[in-house]
Protein backbone atom coordinates (compact mmCIF):
# COMPACT_ATOMS: atom_id res chain seq x y z
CA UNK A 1 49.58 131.01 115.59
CA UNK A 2 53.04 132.60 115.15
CA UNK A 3 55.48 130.73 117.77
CA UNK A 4 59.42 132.47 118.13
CA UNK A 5 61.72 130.14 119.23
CA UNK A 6 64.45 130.96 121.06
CA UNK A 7 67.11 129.34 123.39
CA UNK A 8 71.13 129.27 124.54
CA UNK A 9 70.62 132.96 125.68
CA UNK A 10 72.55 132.03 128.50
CA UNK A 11 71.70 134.81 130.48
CA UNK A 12 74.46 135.69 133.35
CA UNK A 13 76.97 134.57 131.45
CA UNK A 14 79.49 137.74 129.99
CA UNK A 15 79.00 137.31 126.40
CA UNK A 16 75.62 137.14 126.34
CA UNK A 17 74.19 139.20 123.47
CA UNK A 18 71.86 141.35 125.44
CA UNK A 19 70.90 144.02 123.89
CA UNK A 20 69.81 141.71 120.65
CA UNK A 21 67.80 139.85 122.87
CA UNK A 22 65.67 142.97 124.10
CA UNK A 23 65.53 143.69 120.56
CA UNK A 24 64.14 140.43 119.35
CA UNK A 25 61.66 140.43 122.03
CA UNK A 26 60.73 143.39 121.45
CA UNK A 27 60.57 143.94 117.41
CA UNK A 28 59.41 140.37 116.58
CA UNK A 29 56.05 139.75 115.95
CA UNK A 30 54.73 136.40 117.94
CA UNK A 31 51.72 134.82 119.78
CA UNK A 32 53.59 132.42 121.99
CA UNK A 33 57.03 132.13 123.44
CA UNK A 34 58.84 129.45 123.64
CA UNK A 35 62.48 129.40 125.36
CA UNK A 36 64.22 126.21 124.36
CA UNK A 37 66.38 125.88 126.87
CA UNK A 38 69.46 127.57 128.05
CA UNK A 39 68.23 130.64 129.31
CA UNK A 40 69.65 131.37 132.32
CA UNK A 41 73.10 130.08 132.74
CA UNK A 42 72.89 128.49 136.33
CA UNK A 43 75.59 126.20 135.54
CA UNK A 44 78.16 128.90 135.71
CA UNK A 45 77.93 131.74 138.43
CA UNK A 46 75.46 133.62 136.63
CA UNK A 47 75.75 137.72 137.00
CA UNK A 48 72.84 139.62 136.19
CA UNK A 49 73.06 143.05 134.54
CA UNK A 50 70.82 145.93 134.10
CA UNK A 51 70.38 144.19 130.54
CA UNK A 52 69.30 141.03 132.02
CA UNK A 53 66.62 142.59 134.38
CA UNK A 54 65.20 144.56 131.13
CA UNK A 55 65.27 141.20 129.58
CA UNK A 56 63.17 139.48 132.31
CA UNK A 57 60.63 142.33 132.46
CA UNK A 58 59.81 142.12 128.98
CA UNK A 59 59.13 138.38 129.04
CA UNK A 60 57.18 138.53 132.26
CA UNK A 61 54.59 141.75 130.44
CA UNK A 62 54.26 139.47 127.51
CA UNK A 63 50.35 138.89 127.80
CA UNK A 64 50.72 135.36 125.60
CA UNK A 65 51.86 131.94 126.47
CA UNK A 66 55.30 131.01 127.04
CA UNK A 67 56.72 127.59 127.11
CA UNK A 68 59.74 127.30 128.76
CA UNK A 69 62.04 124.38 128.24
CA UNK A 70 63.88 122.80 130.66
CA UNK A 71 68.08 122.56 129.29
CA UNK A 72 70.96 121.86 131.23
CA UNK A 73 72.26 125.25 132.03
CA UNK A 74 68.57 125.63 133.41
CA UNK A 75 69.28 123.11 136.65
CA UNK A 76 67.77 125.10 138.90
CA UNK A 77 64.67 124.45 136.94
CA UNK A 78 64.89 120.97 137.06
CA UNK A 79 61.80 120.37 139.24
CA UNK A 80 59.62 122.15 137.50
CA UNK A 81 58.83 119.90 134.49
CA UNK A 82 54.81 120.73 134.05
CA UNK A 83 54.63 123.31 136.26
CA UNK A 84 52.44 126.16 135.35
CA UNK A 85 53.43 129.89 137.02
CA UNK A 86 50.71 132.69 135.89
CA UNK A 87 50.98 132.34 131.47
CA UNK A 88 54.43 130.35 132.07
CA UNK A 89 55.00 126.51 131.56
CA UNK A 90 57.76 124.38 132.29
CA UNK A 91 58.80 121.42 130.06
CA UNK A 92 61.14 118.78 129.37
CA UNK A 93 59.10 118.51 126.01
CA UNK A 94 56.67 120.54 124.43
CA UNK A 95 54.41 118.71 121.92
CA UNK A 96 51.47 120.12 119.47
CA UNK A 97 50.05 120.07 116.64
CA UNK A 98 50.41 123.04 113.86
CA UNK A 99 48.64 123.16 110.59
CA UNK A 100 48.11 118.94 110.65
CA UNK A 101 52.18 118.95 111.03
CA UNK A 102 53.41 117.05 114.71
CA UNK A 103 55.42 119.15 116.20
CA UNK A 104 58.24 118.51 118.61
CA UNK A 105 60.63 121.24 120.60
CA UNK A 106 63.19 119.93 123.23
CA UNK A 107 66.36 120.95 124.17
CA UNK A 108 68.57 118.52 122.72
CA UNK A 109 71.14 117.73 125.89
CA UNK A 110 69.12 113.97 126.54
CA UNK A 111 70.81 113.57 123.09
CA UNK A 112 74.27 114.35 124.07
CA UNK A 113 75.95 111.17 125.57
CA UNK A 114 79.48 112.39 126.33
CA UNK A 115 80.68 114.41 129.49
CA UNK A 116 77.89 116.41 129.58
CA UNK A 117 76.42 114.04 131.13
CA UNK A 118 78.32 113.92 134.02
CA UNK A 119 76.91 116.74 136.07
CA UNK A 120 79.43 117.20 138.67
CA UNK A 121 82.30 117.22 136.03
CA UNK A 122 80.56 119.88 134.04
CA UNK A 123 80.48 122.10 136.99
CA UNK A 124 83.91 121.90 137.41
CA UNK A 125 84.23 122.63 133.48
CA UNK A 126 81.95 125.22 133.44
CA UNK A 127 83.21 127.31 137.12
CA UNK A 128 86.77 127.09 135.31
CA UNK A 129 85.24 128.59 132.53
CA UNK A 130 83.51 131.28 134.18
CA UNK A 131 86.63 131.95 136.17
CA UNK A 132 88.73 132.83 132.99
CA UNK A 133 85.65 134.58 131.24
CA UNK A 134 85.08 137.25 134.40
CA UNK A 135 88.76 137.18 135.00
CA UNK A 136 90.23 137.90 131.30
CA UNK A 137 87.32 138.61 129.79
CA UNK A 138 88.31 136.06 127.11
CA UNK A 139 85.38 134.25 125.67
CA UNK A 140 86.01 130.42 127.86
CA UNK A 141 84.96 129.22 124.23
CA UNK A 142 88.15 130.31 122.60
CA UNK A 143 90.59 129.59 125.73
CA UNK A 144 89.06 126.35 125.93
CA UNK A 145 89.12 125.39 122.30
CA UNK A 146 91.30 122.50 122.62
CA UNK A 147 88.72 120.77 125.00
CA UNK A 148 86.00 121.48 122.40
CA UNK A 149 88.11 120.05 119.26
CA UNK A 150 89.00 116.78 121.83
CA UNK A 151 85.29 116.83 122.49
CA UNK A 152 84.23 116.73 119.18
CA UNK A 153 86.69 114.47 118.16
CA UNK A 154 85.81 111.58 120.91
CA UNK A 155 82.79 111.91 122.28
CA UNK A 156 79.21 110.21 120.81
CA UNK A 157 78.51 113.23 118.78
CA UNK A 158 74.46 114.78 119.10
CA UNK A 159 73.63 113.33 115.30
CA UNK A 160 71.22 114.24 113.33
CA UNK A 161 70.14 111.66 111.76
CA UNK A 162 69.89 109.31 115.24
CA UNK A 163 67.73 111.78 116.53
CA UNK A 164 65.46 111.79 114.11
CA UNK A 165 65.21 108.26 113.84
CA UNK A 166 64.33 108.60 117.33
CA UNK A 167 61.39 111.51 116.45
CA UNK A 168 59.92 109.71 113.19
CA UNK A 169 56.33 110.17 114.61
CA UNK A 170 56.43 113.88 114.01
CA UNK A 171 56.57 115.51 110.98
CA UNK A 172 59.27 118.54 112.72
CA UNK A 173 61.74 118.30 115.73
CA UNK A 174 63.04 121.77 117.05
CA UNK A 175 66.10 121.74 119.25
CA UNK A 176 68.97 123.91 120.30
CA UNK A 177 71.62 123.04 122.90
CA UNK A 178 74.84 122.50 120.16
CA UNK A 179 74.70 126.99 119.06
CA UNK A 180 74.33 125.35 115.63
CA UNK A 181 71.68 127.29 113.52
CA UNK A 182 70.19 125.49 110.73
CA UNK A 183 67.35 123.31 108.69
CA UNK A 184 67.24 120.36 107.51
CA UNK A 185 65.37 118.55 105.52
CA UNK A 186 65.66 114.03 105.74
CA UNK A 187 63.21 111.20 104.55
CA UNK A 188 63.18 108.72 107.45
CA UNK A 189 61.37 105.62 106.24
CA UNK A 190 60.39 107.23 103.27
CA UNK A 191 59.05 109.89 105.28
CA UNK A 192 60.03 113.60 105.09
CA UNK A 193 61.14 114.73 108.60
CA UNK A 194 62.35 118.87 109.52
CA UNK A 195 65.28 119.34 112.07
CA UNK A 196 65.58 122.81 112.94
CA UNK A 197 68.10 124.28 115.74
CA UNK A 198 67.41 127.82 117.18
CA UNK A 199 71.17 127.88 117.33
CA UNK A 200 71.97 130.90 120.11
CA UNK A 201 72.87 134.42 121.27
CA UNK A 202 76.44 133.82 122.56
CA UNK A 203 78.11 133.56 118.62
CA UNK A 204 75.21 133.61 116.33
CA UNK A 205 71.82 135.54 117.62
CA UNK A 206 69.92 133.42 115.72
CA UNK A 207 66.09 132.15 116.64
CA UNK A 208 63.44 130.12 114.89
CA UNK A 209 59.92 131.44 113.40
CA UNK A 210 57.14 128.60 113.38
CA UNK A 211 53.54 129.69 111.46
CA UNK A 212 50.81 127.79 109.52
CA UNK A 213 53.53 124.68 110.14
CA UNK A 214 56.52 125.76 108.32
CA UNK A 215 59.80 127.09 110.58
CA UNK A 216 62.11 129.73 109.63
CA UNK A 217 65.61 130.25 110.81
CA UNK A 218 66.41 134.44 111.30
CA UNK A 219 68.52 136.18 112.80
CA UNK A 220 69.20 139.59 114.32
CA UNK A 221 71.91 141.82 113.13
């Protein structure tokens, strides 16, 4: 089975990438989808576009299973943890085996221990956000870079390493939540353990390829 991976597509939200989504979707080859999380951006106001309804028609036509992961921009979702609607499931984790490789896919924000957190505080981050976004249409990300570098610099960053100590049963653990593409390869108790990110389609467009029990990180351009 050929699984694409996607998530942070923060749909609503004014710099989502769109049109590369609908072009994903609709040029990648794949036999289940899984959204990791992120997909619509209740946490904001979300604003749908013409885009966003082409978006949401494609995925509902797809005649294949979709898992779709539970994040934290996806609150309004929150109740629906293995609920099943026509090909669609819900999930705060999505477990299974490929090619005798354990396979795990969340969405990474149960690893996140700072502000994030704190739900009420985030939606008073996030509407302040979405106010200068719609108002200047300034990416929030760049106006409110000094909040991200104090972020970084204070908070219990998502590592790497903890969270795979924390996944050593499975041989790969897929996540997205932090927009940060990439692979990795550790040995965790002498055993050999993937991390991949799906990264997202706000900066990077990026999404994740898993076949025969090997993941690949692509992008589109």
């Amino acid at each position: 089975m050929r699984r694409l991976i996607i998530s942070d597509l923060h749909i609503g939200s004014l710099f989502s990438r769109e049109e590369k989504i609908i072009k994903l979707l609709k040029s990648e080859k794949y036999d289940e989808l899984v959204l990791g999380g992120d997909i619509i951006d209740f946490i904001k106001i979300p604003k749908f576009t013409k885009k966003s309804a082409e978006i949401f028609s494609i995925i509902l036509k797809l005649n294949i299973p979709i898992k779709y992961i539970i994040g934290n921009h996806d609150i309004a979702f929150n109740e629906f943890d293995n609920i099943i609607i026509n090909n669609c499931t819900f999930l705060k984790r999505y477990e299974f085996e490929d090619n005798e490789k354990k396979i795990r896919i969340e969405h990474g924000d149960d690893y996140d221990n700072f502000i994030i957190k704190w739900e009420y505080i985030m939606n008073i981050i996030c509407l302040i956000a979405n106010f200068i976004e719609r108002f200047f249409y300034v990416d929030s990300d760049i106006c409110l870079n000094f909040w991200e570098k104090y972020r970084k610099k204070n908070r219990n960053k998502v590592d790497k390493i903890q969270i795979l100590e924390k996944n050593k049963d499975i041989d790969i653990f897929i996540m997205g939540h932090t927009h940060t593409p990439e692979i990795i390869n550790e040995h965790i108790d002498s055993k050999n353990i993937i991390y991949a990110n799906s990264g997202d389609w706000v900066q990077h467009s990026s999404y994740l390829i898993l076949e025969s029990g090997k993941v690949y990180l692509k992008y589109i351009i």
